[in-house]
N, C-alpha and C. Protein backbone atom coordinates (compact mmCIF):
# COMPACT_ATOMS: atom_id res chain seq x y z
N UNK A 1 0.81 -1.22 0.00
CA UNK A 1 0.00 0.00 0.00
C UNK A 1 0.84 1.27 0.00
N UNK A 2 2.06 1.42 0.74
CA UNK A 2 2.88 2.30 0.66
C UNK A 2 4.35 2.27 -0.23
N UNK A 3 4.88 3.13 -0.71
CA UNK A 3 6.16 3.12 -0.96
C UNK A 3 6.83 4.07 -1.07
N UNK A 4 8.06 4.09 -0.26
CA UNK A 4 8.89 5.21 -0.39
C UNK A 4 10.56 4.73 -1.19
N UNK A 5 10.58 5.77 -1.88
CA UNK A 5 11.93 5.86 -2.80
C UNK A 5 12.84 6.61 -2.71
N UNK A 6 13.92 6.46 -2.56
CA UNK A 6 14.64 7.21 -1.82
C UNK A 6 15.61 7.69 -3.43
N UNK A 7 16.26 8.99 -3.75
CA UNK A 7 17.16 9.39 -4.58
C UNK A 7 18.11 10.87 -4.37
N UNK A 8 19.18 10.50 -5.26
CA UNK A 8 19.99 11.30 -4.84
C UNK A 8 21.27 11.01 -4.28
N UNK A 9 21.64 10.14 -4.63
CA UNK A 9 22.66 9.55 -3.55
C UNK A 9 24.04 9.34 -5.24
N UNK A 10 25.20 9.48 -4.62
CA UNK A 10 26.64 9.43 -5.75
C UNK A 10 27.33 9.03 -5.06
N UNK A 11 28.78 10.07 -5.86
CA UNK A 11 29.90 9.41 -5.50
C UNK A 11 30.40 11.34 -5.12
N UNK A 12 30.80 11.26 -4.36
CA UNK A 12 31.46 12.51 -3.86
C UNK A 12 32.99 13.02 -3.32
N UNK A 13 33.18 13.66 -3.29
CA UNK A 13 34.75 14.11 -2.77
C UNK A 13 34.75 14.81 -0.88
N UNK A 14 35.34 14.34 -0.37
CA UNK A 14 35.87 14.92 0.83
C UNK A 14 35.40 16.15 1.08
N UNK A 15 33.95 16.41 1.84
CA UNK A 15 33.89 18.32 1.95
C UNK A 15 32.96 18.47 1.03
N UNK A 16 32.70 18.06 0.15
CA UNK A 16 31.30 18.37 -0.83
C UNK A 16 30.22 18.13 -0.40
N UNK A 17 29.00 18.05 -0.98
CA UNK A 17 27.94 17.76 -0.66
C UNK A 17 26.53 17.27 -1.41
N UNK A 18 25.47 16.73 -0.63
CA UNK A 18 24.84 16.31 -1.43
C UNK A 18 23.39 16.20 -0.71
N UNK A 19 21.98 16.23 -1.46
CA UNK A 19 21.01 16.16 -1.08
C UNK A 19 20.23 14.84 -1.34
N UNK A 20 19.72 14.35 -0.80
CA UNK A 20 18.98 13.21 -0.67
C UNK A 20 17.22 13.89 -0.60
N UNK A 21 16.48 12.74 -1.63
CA UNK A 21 14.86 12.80 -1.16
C UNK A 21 14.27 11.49 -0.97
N UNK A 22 13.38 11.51 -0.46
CA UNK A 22 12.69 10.31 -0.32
C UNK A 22 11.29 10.66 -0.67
N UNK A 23 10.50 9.96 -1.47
CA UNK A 23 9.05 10.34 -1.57
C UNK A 23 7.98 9.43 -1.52
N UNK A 24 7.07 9.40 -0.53
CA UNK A 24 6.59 8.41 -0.07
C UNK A 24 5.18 8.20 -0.82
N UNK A 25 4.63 6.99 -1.32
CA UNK A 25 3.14 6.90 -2.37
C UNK A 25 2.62 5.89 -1.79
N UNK A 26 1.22 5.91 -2.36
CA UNK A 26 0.53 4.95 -2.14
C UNK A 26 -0.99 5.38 -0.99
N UNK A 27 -1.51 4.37 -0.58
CA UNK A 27 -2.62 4.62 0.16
C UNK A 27 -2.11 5.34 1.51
N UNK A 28 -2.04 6.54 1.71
CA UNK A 28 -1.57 7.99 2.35
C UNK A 28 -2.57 8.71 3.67
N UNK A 29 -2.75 8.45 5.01
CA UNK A 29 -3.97 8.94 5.09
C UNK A 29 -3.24 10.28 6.08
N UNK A 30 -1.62 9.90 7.03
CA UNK A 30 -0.63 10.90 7.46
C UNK A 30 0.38 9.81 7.79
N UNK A 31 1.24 11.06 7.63
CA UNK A 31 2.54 10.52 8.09
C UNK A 31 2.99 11.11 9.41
N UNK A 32 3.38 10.38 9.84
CA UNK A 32 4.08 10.72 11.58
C UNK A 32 6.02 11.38 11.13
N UNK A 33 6.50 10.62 11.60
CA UNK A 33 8.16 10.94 12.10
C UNK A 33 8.67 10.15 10.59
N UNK A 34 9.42 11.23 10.31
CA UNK A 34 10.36 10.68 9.01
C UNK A 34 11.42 10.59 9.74
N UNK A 35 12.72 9.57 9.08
CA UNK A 35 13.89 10.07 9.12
C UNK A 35 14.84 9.30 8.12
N UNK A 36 15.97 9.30 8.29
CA UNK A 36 16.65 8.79 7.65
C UNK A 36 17.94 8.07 8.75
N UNK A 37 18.34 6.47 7.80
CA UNK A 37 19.23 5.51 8.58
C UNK A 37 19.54 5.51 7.41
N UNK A 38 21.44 5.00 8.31
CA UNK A 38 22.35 4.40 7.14
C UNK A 38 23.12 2.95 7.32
N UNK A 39 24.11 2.63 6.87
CA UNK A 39 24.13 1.39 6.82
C UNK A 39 25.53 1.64 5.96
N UNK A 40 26.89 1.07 6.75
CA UNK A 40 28.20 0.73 6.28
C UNK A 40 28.27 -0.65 5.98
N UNK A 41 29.07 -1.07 5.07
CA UNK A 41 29.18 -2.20 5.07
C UNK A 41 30.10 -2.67 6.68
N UNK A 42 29.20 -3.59 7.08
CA UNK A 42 29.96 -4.20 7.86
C UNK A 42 29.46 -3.98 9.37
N UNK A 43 28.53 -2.85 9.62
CA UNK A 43 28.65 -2.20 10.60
C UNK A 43 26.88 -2.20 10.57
N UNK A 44 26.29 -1.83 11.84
CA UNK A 44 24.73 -1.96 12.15
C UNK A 44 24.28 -0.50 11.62
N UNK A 45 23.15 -0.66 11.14
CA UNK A 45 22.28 0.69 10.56
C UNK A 45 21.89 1.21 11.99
N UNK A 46 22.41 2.76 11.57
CA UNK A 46 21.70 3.66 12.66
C UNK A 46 20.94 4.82 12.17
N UNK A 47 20.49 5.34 13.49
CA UNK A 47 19.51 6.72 13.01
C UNK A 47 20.07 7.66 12.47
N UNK A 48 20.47 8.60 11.59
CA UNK A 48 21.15 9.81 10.95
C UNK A 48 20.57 11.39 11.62
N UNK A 49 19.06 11.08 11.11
CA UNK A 49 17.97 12.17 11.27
C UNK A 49 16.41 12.02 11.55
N UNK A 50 16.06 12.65 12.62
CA UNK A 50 14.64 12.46 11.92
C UNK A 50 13.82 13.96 12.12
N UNK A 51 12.32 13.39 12.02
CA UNK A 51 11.93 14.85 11.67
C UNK A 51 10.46 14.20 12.07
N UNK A 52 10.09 15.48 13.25
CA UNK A 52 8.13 14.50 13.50
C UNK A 52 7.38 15.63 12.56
N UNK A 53 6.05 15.07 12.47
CA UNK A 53 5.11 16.10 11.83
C UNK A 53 4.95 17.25 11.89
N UNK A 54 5.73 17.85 12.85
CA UNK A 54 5.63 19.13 13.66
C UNK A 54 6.74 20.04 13.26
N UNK A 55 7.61 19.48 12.60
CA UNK A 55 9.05 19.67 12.29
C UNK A 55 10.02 19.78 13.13
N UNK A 56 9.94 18.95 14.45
CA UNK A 56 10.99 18.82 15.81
C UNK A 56 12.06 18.02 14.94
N UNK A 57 13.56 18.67 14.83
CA UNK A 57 14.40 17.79 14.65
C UNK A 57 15.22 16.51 15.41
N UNK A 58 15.67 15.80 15.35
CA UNK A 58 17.38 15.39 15.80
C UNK A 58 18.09 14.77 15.11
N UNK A 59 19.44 14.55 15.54
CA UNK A 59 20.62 14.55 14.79
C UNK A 59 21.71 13.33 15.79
N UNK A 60 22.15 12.51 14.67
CA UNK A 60 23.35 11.75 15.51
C UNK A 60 24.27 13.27 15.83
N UNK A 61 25.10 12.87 16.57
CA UNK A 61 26.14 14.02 17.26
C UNK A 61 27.64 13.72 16.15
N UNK A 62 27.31 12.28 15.48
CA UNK A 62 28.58 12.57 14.03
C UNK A 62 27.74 13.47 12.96
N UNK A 63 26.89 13.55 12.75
CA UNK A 63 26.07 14.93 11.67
C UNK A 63 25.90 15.88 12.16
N UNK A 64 26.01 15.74 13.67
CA UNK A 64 25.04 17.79 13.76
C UNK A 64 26.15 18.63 13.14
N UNK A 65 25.31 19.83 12.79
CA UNK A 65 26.63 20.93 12.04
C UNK A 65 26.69 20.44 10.62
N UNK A 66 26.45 19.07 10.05
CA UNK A 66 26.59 18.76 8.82
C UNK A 66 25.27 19.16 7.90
N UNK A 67 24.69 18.00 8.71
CA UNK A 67 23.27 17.68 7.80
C UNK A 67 22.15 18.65 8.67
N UNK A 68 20.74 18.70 7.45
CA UNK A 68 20.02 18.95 7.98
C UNK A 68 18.68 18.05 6.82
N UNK A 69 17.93 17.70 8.38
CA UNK A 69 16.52 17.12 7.64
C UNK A 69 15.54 17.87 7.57
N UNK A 70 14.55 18.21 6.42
CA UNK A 70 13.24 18.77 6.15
C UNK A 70 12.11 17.88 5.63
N UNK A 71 11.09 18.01 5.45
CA UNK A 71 10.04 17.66 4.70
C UNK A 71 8.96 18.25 4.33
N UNK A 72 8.55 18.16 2.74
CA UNK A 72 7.82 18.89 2.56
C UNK A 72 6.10 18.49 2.37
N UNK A 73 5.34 18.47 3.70
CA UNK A 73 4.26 17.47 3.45
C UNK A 73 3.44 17.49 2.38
N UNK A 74 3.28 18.67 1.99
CA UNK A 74 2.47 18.70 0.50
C UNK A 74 2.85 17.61 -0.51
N UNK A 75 4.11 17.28 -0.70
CA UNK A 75 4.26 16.34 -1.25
C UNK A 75 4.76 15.26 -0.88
N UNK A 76 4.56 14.97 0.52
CA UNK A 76 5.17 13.26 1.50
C UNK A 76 6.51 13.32 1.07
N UNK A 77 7.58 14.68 1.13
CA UNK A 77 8.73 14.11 0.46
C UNK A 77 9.53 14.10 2.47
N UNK A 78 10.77 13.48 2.58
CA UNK A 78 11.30 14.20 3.48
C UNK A 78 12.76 14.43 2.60
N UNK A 79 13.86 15.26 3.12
CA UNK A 79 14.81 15.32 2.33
C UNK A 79 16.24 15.26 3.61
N UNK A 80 17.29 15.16 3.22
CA UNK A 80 18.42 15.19 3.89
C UNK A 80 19.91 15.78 3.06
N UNK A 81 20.21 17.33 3.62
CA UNK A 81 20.68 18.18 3.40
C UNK A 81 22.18 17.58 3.80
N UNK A 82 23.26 17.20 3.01
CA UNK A 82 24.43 16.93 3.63
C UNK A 82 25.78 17.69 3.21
N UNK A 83 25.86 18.30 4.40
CA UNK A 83 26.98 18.75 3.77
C UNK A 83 28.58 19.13 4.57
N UNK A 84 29.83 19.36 3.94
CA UNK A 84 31.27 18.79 4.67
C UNK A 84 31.06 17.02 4.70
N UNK A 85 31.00 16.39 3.86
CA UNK A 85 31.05 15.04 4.00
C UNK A 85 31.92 14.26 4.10
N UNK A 86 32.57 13.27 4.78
CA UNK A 86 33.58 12.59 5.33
C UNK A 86 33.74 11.89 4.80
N UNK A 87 34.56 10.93 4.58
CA UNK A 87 34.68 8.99 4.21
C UNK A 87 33.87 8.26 5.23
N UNK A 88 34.04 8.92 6.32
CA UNK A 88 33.35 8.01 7.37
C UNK A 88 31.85 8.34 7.02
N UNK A 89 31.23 9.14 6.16
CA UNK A 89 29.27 9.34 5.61
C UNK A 89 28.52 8.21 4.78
N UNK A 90 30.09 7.30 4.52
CA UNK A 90 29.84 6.71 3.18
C UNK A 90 29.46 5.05 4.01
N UNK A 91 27.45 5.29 2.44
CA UNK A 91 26.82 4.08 3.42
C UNK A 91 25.86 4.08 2.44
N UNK A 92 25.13 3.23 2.74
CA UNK A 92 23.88 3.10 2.22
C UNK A 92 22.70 3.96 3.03
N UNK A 93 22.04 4.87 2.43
CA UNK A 93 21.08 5.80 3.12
C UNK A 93 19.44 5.17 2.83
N UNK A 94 19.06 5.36 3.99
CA UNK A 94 17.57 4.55 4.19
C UNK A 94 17.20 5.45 4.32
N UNK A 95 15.53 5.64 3.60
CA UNK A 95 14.34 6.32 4.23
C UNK A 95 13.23 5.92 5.05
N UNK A 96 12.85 6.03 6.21
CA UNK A 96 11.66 5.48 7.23
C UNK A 96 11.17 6.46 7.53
N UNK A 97 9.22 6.10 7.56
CA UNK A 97 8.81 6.51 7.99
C UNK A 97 7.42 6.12 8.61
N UNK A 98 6.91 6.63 9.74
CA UNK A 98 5.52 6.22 10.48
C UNK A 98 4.67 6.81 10.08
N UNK A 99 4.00 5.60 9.05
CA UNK A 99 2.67 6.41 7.95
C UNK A 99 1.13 5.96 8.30
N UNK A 100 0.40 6.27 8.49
CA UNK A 100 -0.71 5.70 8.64
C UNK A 100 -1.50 5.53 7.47
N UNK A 101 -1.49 3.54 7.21
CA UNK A 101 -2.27 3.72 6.01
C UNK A 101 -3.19 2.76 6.13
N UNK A 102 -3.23 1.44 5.42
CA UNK A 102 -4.25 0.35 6.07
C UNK A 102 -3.99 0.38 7.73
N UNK A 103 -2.66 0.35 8.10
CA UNK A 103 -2.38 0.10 9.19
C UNK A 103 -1.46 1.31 9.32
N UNK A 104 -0.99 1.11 10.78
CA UNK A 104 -0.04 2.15 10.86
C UNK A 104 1.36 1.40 11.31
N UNK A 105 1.99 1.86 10.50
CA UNK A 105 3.51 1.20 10.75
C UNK A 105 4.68 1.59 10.26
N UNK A 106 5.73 1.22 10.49
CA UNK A 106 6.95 2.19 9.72
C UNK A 106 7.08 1.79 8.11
N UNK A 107 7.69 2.18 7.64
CA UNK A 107 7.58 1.85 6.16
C UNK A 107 9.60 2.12 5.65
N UNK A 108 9.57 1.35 4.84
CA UNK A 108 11.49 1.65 4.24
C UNK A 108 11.39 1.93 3.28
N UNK A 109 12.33 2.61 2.54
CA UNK A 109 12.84 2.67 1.38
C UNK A 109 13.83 1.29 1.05
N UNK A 110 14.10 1.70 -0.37
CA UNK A 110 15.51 0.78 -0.76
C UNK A 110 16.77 0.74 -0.32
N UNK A 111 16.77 2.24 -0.24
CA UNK A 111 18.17 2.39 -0.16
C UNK A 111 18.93 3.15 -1.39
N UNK A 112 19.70 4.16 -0.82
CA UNK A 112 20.52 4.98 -1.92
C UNK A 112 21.78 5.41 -1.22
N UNK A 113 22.91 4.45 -2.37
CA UNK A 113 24.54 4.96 -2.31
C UNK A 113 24.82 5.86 -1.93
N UNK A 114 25.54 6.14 -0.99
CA UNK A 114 26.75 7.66 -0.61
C UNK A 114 27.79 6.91 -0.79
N UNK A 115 28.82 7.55 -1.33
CA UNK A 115 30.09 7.24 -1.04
C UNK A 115 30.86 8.37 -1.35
N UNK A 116 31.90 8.97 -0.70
CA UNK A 116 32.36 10.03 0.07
C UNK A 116 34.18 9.26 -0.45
N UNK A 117 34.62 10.02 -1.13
CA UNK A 117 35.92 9.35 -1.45
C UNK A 117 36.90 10.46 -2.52
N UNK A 118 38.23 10.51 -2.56
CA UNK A 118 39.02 10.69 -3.41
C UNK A 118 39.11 10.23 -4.41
């Protein structure tokens, strides 16, 4: 019933930057708390950002100062603003979010490449 797609994601240099969206479809009735998780090879997916309906942020304490999360509900998008990017950013970026649709439950994206490199 739902799907979110996440885009935007490359290949980047040390200190550059890049924006991520996610846009969520399907049987829509609200969405709660977006955010975004990532995922190193090798290493457990954690929280990055999130963002409630209200637009209350937070931030891991390796992004604050970097990134910033928005969303624009008119169009179920949320987005993730990154920028000064490290080697250590480089991951696979998830979109989640708590949508209420048949049911209410979190919902994922696929997944979209960062990689942060020389």
């Amino acid at each position: 019933q739902v799907q979110l797609v996440e885009s935007g994601g490359g290949l980047v240099q040390p200190g550059g930057s890049l924006r991520l969206s996610c846009a969520a479809s399907g049987t829509i009735f609200s969405i709660n708390t977006m955010a975004w998780y990532r995922q190193a090879p090798g290493k457990e997916r954690e929280l990055v950002a999130s963002i409630t309906s209200g637009g209350n942020t937070k931030y891991a304490d390796s992004v604050k100062g970097r990134f910033t999360i928005s969303r624009d509900n008119a169009k179920n998008t949320v987005y993730l603003q990154m920028n000064s990017l490290k080697p250590e950013d480089t991951a696979v970026y998830y979109c989640n979010a708590n949508i209420r649709s048949v049911y209410t439950m979190d919902y994922w994206g696929k997944g979209t490449l960062v990689t942060v490199s020389s």
